[in-house]
N, C-alpha and C. Protein backbone atom coordinates (compact mmCIF):
# COMPACT_ATOMS: atom_id res chain seq x y z
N UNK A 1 -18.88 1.57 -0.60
CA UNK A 1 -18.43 2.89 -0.21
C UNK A 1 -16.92 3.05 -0.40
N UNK A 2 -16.11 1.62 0.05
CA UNK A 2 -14.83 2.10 -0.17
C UNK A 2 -14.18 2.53 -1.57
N UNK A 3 -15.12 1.74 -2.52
CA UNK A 3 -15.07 1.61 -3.93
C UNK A 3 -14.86 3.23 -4.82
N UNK A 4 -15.94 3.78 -4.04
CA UNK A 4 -16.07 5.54 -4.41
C UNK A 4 -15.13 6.17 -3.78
N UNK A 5 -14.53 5.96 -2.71
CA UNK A 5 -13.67 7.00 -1.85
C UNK A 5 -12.32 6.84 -2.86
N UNK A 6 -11.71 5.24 -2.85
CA UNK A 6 -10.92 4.87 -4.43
C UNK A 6 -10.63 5.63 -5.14
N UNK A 7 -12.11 5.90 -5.77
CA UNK A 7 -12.40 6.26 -7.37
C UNK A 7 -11.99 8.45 -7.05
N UNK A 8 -12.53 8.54 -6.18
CA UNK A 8 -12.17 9.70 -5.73
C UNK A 8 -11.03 10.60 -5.33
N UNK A 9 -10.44 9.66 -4.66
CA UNK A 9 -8.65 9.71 -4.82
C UNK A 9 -8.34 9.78 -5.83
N UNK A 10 -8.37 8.68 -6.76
CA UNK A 10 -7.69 8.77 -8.35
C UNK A 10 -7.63 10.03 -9.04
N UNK A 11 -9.15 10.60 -8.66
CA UNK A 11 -9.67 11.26 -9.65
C UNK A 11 -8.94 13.20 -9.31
N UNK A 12 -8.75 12.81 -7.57
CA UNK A 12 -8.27 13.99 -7.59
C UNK A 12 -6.66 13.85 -7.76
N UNK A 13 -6.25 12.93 -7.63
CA UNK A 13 -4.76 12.80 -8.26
C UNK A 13 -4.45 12.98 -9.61
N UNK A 14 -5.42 12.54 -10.56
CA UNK A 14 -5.33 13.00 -12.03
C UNK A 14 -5.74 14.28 -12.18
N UNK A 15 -6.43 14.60 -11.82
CA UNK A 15 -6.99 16.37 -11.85
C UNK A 15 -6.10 17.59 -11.35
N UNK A 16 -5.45 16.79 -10.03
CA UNK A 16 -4.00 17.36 -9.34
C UNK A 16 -2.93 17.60 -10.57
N UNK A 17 -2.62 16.50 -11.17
CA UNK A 17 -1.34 16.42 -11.69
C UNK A 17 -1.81 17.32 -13.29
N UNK A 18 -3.20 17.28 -13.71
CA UNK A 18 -3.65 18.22 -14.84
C UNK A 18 -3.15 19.46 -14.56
N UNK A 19 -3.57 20.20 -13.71
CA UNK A 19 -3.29 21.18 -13.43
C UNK A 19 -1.97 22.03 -13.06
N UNK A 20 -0.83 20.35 -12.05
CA UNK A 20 0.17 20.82 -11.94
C UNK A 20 1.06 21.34 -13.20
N UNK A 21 0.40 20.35 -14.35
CA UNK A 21 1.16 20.37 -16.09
C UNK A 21 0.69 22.08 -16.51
N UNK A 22 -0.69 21.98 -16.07
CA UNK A 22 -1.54 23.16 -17.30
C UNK A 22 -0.57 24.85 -16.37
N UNK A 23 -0.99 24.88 -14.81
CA UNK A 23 -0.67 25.80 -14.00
C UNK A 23 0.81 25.90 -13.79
N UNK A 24 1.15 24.71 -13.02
CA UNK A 24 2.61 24.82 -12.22
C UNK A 24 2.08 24.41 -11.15
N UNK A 25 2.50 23.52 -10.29
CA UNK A 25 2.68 23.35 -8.55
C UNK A 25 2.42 24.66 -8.00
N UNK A 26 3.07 25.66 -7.46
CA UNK A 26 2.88 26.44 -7.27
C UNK A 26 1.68 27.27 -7.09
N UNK A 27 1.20 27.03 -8.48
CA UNK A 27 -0.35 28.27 -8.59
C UNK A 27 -1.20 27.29 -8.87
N UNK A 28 -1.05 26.20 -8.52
CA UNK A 28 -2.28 25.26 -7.64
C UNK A 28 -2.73 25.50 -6.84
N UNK A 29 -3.91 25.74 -6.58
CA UNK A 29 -4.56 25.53 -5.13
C UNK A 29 -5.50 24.30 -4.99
N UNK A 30 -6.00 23.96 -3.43
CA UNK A 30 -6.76 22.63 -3.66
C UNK A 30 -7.82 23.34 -3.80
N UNK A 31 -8.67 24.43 -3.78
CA UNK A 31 -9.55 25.53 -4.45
C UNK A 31 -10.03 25.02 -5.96
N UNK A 32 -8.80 24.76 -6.63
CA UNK A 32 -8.71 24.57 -8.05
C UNK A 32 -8.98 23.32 -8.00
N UNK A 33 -8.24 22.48 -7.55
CA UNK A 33 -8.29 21.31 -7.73
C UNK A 33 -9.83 20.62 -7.71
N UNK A 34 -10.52 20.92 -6.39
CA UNK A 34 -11.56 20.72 -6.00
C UNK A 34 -12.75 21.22 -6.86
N UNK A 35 -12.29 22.63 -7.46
CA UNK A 35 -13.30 22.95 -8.39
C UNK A 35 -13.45 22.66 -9.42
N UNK A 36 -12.17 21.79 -10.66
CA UNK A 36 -12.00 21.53 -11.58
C UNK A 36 -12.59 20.03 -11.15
N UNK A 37 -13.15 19.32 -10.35
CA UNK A 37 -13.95 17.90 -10.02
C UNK A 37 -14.99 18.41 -9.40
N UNK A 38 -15.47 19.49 -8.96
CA UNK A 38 -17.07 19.66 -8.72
C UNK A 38 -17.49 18.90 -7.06
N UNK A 39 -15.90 18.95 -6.56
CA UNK A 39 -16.01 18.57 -5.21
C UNK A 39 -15.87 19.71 -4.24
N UNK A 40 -15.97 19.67 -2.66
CA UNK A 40 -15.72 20.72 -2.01
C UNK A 40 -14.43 20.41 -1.75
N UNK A 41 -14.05 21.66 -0.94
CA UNK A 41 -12.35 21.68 -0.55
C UNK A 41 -12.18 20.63 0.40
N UNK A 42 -13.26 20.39 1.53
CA UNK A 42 -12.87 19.32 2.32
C UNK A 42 -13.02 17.65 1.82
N UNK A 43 -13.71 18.12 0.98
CA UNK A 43 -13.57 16.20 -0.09
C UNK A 43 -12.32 16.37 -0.10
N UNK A 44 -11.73 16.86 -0.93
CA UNK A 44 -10.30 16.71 -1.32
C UNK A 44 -9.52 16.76 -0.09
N UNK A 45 -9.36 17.62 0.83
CA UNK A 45 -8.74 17.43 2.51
C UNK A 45 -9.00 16.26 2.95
N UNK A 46 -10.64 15.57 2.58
CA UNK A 46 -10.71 13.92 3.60
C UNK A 46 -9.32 13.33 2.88
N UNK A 47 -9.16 13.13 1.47
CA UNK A 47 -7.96 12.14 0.86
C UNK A 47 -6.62 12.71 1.39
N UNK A 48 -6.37 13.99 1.24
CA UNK A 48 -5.32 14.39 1.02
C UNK A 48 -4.50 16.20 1.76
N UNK A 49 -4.57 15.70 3.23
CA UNK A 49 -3.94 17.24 3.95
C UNK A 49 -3.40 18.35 3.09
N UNK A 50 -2.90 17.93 2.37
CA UNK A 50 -2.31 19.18 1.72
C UNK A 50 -1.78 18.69 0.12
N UNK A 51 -1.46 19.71 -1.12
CA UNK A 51 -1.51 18.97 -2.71
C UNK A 51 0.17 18.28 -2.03
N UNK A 52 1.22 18.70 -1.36
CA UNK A 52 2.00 17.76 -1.25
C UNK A 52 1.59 16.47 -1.30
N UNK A 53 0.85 15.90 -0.36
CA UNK A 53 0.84 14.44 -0.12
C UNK A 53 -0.16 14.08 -1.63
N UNK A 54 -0.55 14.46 -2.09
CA UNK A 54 -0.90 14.45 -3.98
C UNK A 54 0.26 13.86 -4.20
N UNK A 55 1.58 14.47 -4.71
CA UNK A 55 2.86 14.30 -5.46
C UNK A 55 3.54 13.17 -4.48
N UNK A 56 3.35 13.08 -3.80
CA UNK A 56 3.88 12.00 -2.89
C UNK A 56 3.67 10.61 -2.60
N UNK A 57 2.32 10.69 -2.77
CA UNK A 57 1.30 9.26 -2.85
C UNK A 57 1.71 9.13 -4.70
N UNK A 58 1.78 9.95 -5.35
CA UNK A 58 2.31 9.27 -6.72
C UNK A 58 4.00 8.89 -6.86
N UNK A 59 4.84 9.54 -5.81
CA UNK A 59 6.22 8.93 -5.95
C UNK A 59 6.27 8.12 -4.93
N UNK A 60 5.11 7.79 -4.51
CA UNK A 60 5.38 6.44 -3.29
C UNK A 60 4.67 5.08 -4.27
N UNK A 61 3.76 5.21 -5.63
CA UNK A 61 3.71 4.37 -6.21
C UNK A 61 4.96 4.03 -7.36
N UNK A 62 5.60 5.14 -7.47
CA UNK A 62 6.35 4.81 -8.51
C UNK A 62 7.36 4.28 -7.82
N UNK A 63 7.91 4.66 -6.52
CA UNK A 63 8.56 3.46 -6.04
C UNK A 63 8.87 2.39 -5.50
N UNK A 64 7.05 2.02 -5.50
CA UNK A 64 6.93 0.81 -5.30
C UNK A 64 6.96 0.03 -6.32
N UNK A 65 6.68 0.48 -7.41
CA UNK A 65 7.11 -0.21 -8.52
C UNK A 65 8.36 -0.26 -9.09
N UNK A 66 9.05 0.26 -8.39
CA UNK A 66 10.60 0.72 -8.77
C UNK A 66 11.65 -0.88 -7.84
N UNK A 67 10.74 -0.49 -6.84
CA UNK A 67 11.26 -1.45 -5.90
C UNK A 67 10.78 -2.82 -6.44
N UNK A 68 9.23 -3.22 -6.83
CA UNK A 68 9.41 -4.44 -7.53
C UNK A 68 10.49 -5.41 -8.78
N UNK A 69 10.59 -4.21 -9.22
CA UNK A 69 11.76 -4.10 -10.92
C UNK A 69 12.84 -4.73 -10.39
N UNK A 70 13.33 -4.09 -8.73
CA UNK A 70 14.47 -4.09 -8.41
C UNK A 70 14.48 -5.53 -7.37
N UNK A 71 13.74 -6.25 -7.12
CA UNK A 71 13.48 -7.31 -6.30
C UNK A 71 13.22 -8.54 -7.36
N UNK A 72 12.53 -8.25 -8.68
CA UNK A 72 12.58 -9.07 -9.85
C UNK A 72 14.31 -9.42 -10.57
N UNK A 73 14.64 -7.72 -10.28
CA UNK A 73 16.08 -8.68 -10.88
C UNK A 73 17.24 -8.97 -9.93
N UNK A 74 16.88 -9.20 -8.44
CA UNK A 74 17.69 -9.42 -7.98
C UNK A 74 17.71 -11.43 -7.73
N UNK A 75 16.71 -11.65 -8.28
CA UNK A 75 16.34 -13.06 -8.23
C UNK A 75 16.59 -13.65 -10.00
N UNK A 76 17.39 -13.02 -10.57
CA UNK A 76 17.86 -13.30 -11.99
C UNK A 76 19.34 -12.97 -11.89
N UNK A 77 20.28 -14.21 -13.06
CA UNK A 77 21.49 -14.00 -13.22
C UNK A 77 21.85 -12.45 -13.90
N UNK A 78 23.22 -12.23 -13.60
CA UNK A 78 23.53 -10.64 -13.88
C UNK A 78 23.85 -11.08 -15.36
N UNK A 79 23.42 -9.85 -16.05
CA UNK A 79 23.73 -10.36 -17.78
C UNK A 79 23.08 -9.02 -18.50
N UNK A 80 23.30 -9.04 -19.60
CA UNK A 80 22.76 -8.35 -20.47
C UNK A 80 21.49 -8.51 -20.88
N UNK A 81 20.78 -9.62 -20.51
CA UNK A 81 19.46 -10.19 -20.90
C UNK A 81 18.79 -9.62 -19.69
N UNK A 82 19.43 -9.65 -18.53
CA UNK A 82 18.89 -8.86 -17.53
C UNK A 82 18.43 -7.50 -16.95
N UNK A 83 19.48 -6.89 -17.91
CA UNK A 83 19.45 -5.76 -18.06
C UNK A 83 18.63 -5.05 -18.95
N UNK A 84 18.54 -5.76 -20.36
CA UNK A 84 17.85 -5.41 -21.46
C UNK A 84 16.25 -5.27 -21.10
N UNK A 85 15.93 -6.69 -19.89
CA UNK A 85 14.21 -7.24 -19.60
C UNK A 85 13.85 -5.73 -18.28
N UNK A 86 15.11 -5.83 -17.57
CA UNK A 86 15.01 -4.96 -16.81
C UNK A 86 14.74 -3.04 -17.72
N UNK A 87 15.20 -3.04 -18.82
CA UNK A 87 14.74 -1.57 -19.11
C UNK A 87 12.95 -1.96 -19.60
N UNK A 88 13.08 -3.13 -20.25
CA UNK A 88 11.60 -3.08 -21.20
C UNK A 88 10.77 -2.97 -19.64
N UNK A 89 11.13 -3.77 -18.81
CA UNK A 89 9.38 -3.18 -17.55
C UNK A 89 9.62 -2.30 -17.22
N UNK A 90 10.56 -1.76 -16.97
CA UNK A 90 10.82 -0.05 -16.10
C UNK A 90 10.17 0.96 -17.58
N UNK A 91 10.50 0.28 -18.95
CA UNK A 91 9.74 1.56 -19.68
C UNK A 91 7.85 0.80 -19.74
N UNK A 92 7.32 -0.28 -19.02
CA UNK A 92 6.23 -0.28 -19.17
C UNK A 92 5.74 0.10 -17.57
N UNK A 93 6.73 0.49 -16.31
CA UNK A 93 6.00 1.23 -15.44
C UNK A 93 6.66 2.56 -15.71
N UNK A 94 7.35 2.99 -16.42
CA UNK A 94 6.99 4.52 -16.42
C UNK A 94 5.97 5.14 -17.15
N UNK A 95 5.42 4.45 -18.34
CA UNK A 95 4.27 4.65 -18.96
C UNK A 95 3.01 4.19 -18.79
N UNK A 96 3.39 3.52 -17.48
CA UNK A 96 1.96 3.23 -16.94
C UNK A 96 1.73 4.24 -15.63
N UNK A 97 2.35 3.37 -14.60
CA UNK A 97 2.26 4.04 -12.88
C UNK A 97 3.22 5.47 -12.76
N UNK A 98 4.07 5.30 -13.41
CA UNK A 98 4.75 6.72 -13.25
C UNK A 98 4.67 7.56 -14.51
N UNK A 99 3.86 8.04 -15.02
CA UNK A 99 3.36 8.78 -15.80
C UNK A 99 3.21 9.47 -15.09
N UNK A 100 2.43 9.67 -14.65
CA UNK A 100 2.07 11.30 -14.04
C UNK A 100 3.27 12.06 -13.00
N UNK A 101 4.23 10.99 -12.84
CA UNK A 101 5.46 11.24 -11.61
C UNK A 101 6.19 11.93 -12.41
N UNK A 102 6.51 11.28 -13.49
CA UNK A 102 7.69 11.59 -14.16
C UNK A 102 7.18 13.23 -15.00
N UNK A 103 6.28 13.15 -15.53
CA UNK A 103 5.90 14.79 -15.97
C UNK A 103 5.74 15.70 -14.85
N UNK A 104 4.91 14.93 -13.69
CA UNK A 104 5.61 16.13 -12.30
C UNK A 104 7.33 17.11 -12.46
N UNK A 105 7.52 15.83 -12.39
CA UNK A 105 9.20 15.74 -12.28
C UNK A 105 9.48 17.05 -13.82
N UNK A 106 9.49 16.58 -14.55
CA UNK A 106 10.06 17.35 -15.51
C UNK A 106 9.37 19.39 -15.33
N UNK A 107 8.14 19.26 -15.59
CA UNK A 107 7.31 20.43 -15.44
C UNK A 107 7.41 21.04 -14.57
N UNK A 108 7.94 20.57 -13.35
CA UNK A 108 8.05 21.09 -12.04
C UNK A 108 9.27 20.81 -11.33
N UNK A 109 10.10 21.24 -11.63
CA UNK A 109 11.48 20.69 -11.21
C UNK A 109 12.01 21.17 -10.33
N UNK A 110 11.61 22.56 -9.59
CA UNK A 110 11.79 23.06 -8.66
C UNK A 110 10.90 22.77 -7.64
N UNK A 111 9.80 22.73 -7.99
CA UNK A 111 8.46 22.05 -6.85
C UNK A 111 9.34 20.59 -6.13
N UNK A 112 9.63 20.24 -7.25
CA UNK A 112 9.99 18.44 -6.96
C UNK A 112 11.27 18.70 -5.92
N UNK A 113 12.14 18.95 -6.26
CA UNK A 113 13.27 19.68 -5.60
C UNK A 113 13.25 20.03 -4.11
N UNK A 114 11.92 20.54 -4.28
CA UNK A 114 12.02 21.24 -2.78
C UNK A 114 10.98 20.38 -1.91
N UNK A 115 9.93 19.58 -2.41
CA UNK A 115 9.26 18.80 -2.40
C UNK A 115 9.97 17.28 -1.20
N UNK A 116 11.20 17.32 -1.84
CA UNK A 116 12.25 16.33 -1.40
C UNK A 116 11.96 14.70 -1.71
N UNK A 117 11.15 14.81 -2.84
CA UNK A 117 10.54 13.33 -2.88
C UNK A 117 11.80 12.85 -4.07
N UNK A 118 11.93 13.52 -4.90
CA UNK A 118 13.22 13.60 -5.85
C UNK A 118 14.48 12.56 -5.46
N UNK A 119 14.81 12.54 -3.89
CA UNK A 119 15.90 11.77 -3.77
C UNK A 119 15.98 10.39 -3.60
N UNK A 120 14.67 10.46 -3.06
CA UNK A 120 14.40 8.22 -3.27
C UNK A 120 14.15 7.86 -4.63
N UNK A 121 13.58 8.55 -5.29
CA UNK A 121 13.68 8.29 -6.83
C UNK A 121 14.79 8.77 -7.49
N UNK A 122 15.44 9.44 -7.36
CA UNK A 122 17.00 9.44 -7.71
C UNK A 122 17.63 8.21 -7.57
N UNK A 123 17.73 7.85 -6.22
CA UNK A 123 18.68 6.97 -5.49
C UNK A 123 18.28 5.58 -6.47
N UNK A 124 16.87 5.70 -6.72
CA UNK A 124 16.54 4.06 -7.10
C UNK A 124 16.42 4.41 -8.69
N UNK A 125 16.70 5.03 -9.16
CA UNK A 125 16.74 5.28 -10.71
C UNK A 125 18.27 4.56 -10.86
N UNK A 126 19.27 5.11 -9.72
CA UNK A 126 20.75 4.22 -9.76
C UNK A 126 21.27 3.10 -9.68
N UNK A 127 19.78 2.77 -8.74
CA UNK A 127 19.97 1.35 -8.42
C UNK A 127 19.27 0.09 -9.35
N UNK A 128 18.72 0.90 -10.11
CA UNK A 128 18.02 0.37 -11.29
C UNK A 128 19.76 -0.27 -12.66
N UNK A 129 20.28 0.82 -12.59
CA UNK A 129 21.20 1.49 -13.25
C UNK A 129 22.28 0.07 -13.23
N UNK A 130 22.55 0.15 -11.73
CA UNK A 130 23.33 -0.76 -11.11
C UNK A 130 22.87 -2.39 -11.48
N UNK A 131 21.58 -2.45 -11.05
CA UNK A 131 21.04 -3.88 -11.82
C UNK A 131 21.87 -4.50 -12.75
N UNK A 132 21.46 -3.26 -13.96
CA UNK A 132 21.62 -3.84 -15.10
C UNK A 132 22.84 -3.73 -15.84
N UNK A 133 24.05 -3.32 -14.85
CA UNK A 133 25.74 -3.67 -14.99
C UNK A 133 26.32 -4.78 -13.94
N UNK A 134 25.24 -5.07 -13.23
CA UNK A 134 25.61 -6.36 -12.55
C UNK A 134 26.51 -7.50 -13.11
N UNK A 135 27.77 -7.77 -13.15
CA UNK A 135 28.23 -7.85 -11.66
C UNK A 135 29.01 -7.04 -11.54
N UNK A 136 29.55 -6.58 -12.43
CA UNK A 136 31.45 -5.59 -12.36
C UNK A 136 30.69 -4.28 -12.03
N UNK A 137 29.83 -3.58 -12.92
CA UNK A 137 29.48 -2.11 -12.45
C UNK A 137 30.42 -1.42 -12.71
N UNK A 138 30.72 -1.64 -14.07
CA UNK A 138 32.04 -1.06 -14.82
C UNK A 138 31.55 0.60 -14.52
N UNK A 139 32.31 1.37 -14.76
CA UNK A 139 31.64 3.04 -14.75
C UNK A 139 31.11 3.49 -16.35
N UNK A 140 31.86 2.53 -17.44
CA UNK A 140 30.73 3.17 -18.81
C UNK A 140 29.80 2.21 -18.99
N UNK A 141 29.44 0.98 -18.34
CA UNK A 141 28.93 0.28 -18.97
C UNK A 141 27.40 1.44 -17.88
N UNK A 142 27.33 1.63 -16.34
CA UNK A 142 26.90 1.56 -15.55
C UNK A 142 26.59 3.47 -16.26
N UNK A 143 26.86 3.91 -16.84
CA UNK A 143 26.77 5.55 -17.92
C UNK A 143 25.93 5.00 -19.19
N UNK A 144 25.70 4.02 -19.57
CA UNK A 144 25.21 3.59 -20.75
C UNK A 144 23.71 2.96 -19.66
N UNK A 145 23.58 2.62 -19.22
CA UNK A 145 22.61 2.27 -17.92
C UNK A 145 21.76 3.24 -18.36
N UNK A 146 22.66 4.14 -17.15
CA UNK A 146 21.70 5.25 -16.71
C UNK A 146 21.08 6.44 -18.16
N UNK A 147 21.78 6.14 -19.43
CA UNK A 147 21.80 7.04 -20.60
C UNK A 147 20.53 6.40 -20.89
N UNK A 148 19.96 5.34 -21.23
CA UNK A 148 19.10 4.77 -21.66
C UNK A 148 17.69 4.22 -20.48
N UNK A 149 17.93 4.40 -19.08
CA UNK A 149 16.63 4.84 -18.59
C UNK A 149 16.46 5.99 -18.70
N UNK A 150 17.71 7.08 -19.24
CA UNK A 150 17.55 8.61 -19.08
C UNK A 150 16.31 8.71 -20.29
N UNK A 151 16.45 7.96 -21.42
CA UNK A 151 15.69 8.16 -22.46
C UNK A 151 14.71 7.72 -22.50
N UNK A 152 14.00 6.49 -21.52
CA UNK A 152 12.54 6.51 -21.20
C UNK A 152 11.95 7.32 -20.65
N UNK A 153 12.65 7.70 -19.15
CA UNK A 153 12.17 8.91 -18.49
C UNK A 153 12.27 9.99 -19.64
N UNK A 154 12.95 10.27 -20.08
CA UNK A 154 12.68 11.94 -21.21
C UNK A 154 11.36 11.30 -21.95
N UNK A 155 11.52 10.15 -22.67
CA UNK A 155 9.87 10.11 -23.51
C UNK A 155 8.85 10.26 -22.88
N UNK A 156 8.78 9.80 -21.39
CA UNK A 156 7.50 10.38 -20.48
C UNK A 156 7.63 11.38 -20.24
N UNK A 157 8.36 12.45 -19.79
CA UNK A 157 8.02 13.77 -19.43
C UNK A 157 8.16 14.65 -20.14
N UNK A 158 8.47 14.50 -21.95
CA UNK A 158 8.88 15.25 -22.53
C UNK A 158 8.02 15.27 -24.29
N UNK A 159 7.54 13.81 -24.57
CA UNK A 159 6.96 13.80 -25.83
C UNK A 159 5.46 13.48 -25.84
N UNK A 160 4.54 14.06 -24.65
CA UNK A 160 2.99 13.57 -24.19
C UNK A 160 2.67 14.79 -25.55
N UNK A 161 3.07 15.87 -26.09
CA UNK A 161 2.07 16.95 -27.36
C UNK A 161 2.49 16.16 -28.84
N UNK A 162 2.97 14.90 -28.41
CA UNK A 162 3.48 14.09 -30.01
C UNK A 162 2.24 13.52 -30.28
N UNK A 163 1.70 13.17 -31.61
CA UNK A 163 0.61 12.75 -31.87
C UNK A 163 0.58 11.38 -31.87
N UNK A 164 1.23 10.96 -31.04
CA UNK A 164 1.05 9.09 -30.91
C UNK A 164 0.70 8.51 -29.47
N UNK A 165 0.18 7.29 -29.70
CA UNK A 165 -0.56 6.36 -28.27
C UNK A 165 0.54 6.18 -27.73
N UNK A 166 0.11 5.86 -25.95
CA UNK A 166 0.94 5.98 -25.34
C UNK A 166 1.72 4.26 -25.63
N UNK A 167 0.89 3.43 -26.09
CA UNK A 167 2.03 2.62 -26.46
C UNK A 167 3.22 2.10 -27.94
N UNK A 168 2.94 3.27 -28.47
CA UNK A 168 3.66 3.36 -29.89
C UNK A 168 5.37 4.46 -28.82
N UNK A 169 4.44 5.62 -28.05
CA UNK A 169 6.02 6.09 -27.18
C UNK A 169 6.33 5.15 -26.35
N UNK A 170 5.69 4.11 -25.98
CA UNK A 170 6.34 3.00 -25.17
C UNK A 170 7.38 2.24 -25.64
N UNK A 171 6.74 1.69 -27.08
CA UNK A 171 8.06 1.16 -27.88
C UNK A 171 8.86 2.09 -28.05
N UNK A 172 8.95 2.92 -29.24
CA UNK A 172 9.81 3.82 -29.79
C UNK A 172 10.64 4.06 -28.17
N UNK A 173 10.42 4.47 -27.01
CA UNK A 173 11.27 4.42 -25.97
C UNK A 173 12.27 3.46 -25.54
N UNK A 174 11.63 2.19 -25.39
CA UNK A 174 12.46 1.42 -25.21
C UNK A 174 13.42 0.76 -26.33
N UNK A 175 12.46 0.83 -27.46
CA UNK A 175 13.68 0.52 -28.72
C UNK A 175 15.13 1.61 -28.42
N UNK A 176 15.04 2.47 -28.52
CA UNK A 176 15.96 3.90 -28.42
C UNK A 176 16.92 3.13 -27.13
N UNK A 177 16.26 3.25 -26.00
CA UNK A 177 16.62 2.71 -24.93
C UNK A 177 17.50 1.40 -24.93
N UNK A 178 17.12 0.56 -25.47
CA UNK A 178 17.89 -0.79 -25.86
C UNK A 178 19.13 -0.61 -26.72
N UNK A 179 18.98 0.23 -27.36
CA UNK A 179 20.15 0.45 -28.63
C UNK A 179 21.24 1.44 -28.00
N UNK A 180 20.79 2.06 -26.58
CA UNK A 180 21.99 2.97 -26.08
C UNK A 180 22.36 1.85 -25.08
N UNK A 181 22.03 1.10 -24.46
CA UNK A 181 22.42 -0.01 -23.54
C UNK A 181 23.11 -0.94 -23.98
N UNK A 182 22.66 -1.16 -25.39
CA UNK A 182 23.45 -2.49 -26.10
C UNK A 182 24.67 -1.93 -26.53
N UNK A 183 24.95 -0.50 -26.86
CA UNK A 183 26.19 0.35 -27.11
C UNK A 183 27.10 -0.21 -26.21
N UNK A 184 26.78 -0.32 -24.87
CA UNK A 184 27.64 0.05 -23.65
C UNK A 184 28.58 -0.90 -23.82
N UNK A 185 29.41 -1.46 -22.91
CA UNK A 185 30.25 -2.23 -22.60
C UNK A 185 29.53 -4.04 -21.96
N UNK A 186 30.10 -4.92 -22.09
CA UNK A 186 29.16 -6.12 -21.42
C UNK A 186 29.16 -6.33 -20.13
N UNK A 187 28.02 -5.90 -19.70
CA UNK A 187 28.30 -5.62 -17.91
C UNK A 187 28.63 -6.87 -17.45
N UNK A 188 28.86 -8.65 -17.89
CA UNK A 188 28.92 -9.49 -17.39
C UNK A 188 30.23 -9.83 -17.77
């Protein structure tokens, strides 16, 4: 039983976030939601009080994975190798677990905004940033950082109508990504 309730969550979280792309946040209802899965309104109420806690339970996974990234490299020397390993997993959890966060984010930028989930993922997008200028945290090296997670996050929320798998934009992201980081200055 717990197995289906699972599968049911997921399903209205992917169906949620379809709609938030196709509609807008806004002119969502859980009406829609519920009817575009062939569930009633209170299925979707057992998982989820209101479509907020939808967008929320997905930026509470993305920063738990944000927070792993950031607990992985705090147990590694500060370097450029650190920094470099540190963009390649952050571009294989944004194209995995935060996929659907990060096109929230873009498509809905005022939802997100007001939403208020925006600022712990802000805060740890910096601290990501910070990682990977460890130790000095020069200010261009720590601009070349943030320029090149800027460009994973843009390939997730911005190139999903390109005609390629999501792991051909995985590379092509992080390649891009690596080559604005390796620009920067030597954070060590």
């Amino acid at each position: 039983m717990a197995g289906r309730r699972t599968d049911t969550r997921e399903r209205i979280r992917a169906v949620a976030m379809a709609l938030f792309s196709e509609l807008g946040y806004e002119k969502t209802s859980i009406r829609e939601i519920a009817e575009r899965l062939g569930i009633t309104k209170a299925a979707v109420y057992y998982h989820f009080r209101a479509k907020e806690d939808i967008v929320v339970s997905l930026a509470d996974d993305l920063r738990s994975g944000v927070d792993e990234l950031l607990a992985w490299s705090a147990a590694q020397p500060p370097g450029r190798e650190t920094g470099r390993e540190l963009l390649r997993r952050y571009g294989a959890l944004l194209h995995a677990t935060g996929r659907d966060m990060t096109r929230f984010m873009y498509e809905n930028q005022a939802a997100f905004r007001a939403l208020e989930v925006g600022a712990g993922l802000r805060y740890q997008f910096r601290e990501v940033a910070d990682a990977m200028t460890a130790p000095d945290h020069a200010p261009l090296a720590r601009y070349h950082a943030r320029q090149a997670l800027a460009a994973i996050s843009w390939s997730v929320g911005m190139m999903g109508d390109l005609d390629l798998s999501d792991e051909q934009c995985r590379e092509a992201a992080v390649a891009i990504a690596l080559g604005i980081y390796d620009r920067g200055p030597d954070p060590g």
